[in-house]
C-alpha atoms as a PDB file:
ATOM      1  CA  UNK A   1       0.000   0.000   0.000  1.00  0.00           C
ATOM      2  CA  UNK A   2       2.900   2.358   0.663  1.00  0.00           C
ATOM      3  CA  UNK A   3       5.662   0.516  -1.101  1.00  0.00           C
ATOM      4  CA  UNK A   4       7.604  -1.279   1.597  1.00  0.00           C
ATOM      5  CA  UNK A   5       7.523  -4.762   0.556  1.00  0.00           C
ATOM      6  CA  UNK A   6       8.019  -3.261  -3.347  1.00  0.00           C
ATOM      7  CA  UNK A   7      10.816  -1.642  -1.915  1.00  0.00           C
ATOM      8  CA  UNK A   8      12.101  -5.166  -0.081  1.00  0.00           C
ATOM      9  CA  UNK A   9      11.562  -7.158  -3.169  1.00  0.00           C
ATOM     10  CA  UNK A  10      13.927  -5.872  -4.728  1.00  0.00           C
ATOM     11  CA  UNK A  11      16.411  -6.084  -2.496  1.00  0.00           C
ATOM     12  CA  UNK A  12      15.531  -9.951  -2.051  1.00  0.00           C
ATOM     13  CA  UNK A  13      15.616 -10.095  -5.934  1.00  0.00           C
ATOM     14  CA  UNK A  14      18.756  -9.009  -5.876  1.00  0.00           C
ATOM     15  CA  UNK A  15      20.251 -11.691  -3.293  1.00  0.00           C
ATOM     16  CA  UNK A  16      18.551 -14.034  -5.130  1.00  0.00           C
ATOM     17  CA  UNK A  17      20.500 -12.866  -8.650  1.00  0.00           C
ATOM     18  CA  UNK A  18      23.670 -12.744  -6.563  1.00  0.00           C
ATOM     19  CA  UNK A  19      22.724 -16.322  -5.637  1.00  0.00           C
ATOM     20  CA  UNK A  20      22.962 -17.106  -8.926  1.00  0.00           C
ATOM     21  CA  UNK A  21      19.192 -17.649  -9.940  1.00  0.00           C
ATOM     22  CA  UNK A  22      16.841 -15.715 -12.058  1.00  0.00           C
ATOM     23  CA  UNK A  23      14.909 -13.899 -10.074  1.00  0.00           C
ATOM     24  CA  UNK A  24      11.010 -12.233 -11.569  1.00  0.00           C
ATOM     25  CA  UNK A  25       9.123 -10.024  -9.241  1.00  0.00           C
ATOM     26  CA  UNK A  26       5.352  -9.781  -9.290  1.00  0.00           C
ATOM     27  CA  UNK A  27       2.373  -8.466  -7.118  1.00  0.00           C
ATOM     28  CA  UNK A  28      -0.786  -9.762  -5.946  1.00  0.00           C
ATOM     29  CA  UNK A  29      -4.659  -8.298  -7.034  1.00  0.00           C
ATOM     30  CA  UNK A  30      -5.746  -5.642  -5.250  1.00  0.00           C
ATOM     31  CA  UNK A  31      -9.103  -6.598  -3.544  1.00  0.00           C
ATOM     32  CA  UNK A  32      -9.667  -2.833  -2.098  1.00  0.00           C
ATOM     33  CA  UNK A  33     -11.794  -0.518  -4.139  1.00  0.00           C
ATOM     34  CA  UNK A  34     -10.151   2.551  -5.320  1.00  0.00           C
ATOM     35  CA  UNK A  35     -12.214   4.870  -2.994  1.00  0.00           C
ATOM     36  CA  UNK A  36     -11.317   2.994  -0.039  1.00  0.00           C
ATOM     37  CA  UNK A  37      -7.745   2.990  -1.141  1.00  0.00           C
ATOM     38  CA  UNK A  38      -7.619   6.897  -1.415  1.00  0.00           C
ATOM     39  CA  UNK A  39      -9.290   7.136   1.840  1.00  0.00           C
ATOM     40  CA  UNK A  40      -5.774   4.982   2.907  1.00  0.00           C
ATOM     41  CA  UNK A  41      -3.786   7.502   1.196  1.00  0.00           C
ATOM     42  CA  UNK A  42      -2.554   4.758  -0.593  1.00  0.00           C
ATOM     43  CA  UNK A  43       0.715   5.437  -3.128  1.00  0.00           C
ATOM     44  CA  UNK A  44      -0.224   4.136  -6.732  1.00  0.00           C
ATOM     45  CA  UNK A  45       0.902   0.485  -7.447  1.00  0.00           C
ATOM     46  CA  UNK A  46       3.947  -0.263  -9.874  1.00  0.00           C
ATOM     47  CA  UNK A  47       2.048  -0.828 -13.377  1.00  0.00           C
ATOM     48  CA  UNK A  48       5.837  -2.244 -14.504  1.00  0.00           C
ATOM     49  CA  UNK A  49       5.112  -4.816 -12.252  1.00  0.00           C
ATOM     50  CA  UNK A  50       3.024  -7.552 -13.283  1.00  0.00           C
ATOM     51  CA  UNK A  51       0.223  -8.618 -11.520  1.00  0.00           C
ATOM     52  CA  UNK A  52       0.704 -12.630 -10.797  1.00  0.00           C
ATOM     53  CA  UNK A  53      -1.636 -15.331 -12.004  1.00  0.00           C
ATOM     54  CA  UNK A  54      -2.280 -18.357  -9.770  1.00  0.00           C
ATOM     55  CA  UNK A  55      -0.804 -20.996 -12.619  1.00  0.00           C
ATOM     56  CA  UNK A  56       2.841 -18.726 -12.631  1.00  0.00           C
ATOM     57  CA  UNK A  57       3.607 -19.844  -9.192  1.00  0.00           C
ATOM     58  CA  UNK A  58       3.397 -23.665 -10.432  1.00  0.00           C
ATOM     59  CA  UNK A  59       6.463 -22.099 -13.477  1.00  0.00           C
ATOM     60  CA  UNK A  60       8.755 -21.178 -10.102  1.00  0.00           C
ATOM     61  CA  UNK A  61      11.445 -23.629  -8.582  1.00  0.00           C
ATOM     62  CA  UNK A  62      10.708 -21.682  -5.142  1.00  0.00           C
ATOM     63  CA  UNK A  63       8.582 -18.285  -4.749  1.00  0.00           C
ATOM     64  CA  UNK A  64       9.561 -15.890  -1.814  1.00  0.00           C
ATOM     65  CA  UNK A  65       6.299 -14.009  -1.050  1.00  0.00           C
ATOM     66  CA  UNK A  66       6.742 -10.416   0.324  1.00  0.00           C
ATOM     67  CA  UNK A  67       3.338  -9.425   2.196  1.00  0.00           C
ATOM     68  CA  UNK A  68       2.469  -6.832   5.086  1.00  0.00           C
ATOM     69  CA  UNK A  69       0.954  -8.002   7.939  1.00  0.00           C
ATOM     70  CA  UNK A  70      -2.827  -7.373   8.616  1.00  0.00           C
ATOM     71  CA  UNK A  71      -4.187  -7.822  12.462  1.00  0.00           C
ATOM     72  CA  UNK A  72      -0.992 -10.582  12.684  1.00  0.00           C
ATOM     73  CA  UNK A  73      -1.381 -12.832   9.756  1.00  0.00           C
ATOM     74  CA  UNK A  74      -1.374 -12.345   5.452  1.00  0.00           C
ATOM     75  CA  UNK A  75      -3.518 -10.080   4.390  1.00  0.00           C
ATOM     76  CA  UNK A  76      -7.012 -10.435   2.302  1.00  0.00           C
ATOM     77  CA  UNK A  77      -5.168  -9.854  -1.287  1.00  0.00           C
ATOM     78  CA  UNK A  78      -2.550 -12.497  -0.228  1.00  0.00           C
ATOM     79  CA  UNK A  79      -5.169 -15.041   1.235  1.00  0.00           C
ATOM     80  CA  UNK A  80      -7.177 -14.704  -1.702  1.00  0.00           C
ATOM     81  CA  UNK A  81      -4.115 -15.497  -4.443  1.00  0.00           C
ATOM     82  CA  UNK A  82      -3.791 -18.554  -1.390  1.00  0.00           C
ATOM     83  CA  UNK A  83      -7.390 -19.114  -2.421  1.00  0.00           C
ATOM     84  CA  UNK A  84      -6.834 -20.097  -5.833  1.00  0.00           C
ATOM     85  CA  UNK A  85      -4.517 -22.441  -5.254  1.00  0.00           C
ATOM     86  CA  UNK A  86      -6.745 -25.664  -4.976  1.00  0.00           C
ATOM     87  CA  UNK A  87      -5.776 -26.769  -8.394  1.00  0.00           C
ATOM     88  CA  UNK A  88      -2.091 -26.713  -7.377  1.00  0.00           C
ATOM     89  CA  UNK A  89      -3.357 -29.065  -3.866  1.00  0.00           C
ATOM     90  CA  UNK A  90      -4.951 -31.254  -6.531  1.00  0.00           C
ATOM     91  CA  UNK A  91      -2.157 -31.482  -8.536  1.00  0.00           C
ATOM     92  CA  UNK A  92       0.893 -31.934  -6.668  1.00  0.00           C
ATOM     93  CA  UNK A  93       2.308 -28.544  -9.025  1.00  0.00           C
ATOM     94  CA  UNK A  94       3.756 -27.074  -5.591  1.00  0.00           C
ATOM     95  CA  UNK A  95       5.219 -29.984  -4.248  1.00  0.00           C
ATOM     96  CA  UNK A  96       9.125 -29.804  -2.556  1.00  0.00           C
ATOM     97  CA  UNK A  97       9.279 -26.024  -4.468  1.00  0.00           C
ATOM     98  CA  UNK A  98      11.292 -23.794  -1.572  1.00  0.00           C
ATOM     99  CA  UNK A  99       8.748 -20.741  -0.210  1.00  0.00           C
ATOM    100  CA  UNK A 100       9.845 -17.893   2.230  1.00  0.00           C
ATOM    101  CA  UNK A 101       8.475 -15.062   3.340  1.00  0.00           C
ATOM    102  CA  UNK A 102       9.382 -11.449   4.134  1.00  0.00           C
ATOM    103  CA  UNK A 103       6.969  -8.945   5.784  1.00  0.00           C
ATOM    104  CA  UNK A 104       6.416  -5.124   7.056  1.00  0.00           C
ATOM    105  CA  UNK A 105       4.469  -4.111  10.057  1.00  0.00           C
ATOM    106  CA  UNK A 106       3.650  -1.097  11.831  1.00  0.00           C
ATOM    107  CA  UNK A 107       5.309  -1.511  14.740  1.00  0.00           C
ATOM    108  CA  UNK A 108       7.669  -4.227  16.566  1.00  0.00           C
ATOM    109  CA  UNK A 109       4.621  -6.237  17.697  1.00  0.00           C
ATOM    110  CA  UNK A 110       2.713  -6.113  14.624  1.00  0.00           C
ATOM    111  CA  UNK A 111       2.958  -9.889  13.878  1.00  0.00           C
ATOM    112  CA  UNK A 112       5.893 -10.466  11.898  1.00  0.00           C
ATOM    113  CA  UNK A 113       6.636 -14.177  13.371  1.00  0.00           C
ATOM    114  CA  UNK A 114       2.610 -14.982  13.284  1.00  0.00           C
ATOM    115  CA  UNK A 115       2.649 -14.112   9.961  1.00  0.00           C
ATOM    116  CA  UNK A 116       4.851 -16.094   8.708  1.00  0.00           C
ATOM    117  CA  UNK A 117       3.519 -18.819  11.130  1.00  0.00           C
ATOM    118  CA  UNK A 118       0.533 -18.124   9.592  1.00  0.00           C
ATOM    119  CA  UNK A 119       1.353 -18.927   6.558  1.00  0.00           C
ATOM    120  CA  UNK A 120       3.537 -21.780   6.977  1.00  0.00           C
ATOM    121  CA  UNK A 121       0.379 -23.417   6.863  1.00  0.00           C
ATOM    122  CA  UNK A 122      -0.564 -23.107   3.332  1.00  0.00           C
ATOM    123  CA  UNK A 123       2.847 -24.193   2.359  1.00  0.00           C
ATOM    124  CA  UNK A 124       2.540 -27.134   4.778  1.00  0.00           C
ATOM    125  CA  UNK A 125      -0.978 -28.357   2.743  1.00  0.00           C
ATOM    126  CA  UNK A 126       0.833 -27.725  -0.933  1.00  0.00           C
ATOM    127  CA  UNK A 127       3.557 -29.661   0.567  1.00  0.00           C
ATOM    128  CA  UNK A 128       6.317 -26.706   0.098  1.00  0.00           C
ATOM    129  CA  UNK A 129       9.222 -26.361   1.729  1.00  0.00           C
ATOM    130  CA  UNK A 130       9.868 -23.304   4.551  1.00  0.00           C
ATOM    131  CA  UNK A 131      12.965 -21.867   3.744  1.00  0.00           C
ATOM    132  CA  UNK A 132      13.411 -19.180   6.638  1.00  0.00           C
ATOM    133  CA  UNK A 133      15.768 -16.657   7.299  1.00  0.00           C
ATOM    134  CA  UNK A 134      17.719 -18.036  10.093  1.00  0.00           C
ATOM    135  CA  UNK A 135      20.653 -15.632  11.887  1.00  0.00           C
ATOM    136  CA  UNK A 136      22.579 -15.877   9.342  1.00  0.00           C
ATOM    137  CA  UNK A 137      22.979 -12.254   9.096  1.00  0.00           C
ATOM    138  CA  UNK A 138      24.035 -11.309  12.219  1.00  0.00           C
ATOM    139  CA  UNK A 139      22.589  -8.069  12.048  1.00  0.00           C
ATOM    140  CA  UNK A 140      19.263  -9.431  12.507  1.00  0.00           C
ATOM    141  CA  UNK A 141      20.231  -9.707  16.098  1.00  0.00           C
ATOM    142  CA  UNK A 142      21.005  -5.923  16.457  1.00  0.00           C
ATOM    143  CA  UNK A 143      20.168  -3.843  19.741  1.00  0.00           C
ATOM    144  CA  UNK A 144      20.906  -0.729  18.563  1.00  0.00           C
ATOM    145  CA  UNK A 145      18.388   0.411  15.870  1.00  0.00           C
ATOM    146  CA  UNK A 146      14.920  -0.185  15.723  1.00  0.00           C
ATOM    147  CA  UNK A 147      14.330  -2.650  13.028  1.00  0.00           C
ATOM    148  CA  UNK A 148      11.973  -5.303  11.154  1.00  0.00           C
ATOM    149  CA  UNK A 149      12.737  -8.963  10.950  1.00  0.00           C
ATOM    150  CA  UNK A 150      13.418 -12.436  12.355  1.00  0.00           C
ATOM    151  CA  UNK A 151      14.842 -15.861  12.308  1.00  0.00           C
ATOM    152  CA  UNK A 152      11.687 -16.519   9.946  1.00  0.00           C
ATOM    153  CA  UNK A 153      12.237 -13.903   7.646  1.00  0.00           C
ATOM    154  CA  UNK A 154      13.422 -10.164   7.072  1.00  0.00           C
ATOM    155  CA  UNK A 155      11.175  -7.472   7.625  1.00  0.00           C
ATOM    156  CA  UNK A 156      10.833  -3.688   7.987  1.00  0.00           C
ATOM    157  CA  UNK A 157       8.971  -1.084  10.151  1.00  0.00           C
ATOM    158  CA  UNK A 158       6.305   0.896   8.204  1.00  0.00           C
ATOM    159  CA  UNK A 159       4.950   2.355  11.358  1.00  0.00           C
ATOM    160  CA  UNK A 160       1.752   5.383   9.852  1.00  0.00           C
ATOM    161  CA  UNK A 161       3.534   4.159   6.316  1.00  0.00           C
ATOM    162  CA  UNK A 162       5.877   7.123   6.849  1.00  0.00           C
ATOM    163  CA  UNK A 163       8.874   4.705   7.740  1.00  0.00           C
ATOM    164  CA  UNK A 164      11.107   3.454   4.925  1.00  0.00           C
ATOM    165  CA  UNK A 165      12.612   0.581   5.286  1.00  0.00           C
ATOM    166  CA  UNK A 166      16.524   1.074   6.634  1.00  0.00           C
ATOM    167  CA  UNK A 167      19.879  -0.223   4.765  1.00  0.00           C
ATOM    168  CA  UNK A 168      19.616  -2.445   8.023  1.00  0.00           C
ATOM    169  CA  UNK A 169      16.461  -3.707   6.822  1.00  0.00           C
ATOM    170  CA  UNK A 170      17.247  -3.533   3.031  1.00  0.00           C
ATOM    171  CA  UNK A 171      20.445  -5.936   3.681  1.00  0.00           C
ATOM    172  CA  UNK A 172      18.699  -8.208   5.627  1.00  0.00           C
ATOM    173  CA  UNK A 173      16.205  -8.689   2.502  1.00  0.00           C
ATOM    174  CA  UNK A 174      19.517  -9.225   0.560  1.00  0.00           C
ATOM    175  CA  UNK A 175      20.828 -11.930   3.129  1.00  0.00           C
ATOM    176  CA  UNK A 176      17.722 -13.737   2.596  1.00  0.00           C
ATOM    177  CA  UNK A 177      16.927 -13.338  -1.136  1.00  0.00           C
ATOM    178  CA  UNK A 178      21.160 -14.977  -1.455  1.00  0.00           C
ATOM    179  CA  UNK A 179      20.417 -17.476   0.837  1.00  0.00           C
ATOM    180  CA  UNK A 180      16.865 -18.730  -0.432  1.00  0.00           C
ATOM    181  CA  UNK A 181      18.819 -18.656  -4.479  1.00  0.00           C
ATOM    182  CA  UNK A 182      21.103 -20.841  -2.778  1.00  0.00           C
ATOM    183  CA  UNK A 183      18.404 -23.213  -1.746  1.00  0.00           C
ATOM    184  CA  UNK A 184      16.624 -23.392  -4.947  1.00  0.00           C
ATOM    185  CA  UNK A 185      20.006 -24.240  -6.940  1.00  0.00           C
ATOM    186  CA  UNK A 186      20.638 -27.009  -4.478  1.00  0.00           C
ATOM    187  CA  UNK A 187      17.121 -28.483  -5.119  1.00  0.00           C
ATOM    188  CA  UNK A 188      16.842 -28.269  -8.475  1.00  0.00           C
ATOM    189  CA  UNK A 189      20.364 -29.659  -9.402  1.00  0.00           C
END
């Protein structure tokens, strides 16, 4: 809505280039009318990005998906992309592909971890595989700055939607864009 998980995607693309993989950034449907989204003071969505289809996720060796956090868990446009996906249950299409997930909130107890708890369970039911974060950026455990994130994946403080996200933030999106790339070449050797 205000371009903080835009503005972490790319920074996750770009670990996952450095990783080595091709990396192709999309965006969900917007299920919010355009009056209510003005009422948001909403910025205007990226028309160079593409709006994903549900059968393009089954074309991905692994999909990272970038979401804010509404009331602690994925909000309605993400849930209702999740929606569509009973073909790919039916199918097996989703099967052992790597998923992670990175996330903004408003503030440092705005759900982060129960979203991505959250939606471990629709992996878990297309039978994908949780690739989290870990520490492997040390940063992540940093005292000294207020900042987004965990062990499940990297994050960023949008607090009113004001807040960018920090080069603390940014790198930590890096760290776990190289990481997951490094996952997906393993599994698809």
């Amino acid at each position: 809505m205000y371009g903080h998980i835009e503005r972490m995607a790319m920074e996750v693309c770009a670990g996952v280039e450095a990783a080595g993989c091709e990396c192709r950034m999309f965006q969900v449907a917007e299920t919010l009318s355009s009056d209510v989204l003005n009422k948001m003071h909403a910025a205007e969505k990226n028309r160079q990005v593409p709006i994903i289809k549900v059968e393009q996720l089954a074309e991905a060796d692994g999909i990272i998906f970038g979401m804010p956090t509404r009331f602690g868990s994925a909000p309605a446009q993400m849930r209702a992309l999740f929606d569509q996906c009973g073909g790919h249950w039916r199918s097996n299409a989703l099967i052992g592909k790597p998923a992670g997930i990175f996330f903004s909130t408003g503030s440092l107890g705005g759900g982060q971890e129960t979203t991505a708890l959250t939606t471990v369970t629709f992996f878990t039911h297309l039978g994908m595989i949780f690739v989290p974060l870990g520490y492997k950026n040390k940063s992540l455990q940093n005292l000294d700055e207020a900042h987004g994130g965990s062990p499940y994946g990297s994050g960023t403080l949008a607090g009113d939607g004001s807040r960018q996200p920090t080069r603390l933030e940014l790198q930590l999106a890096q760290t776990q864009g190289n990481e997951f790339g490094k996952v997906v070449i393993k599994l698809t050797r």
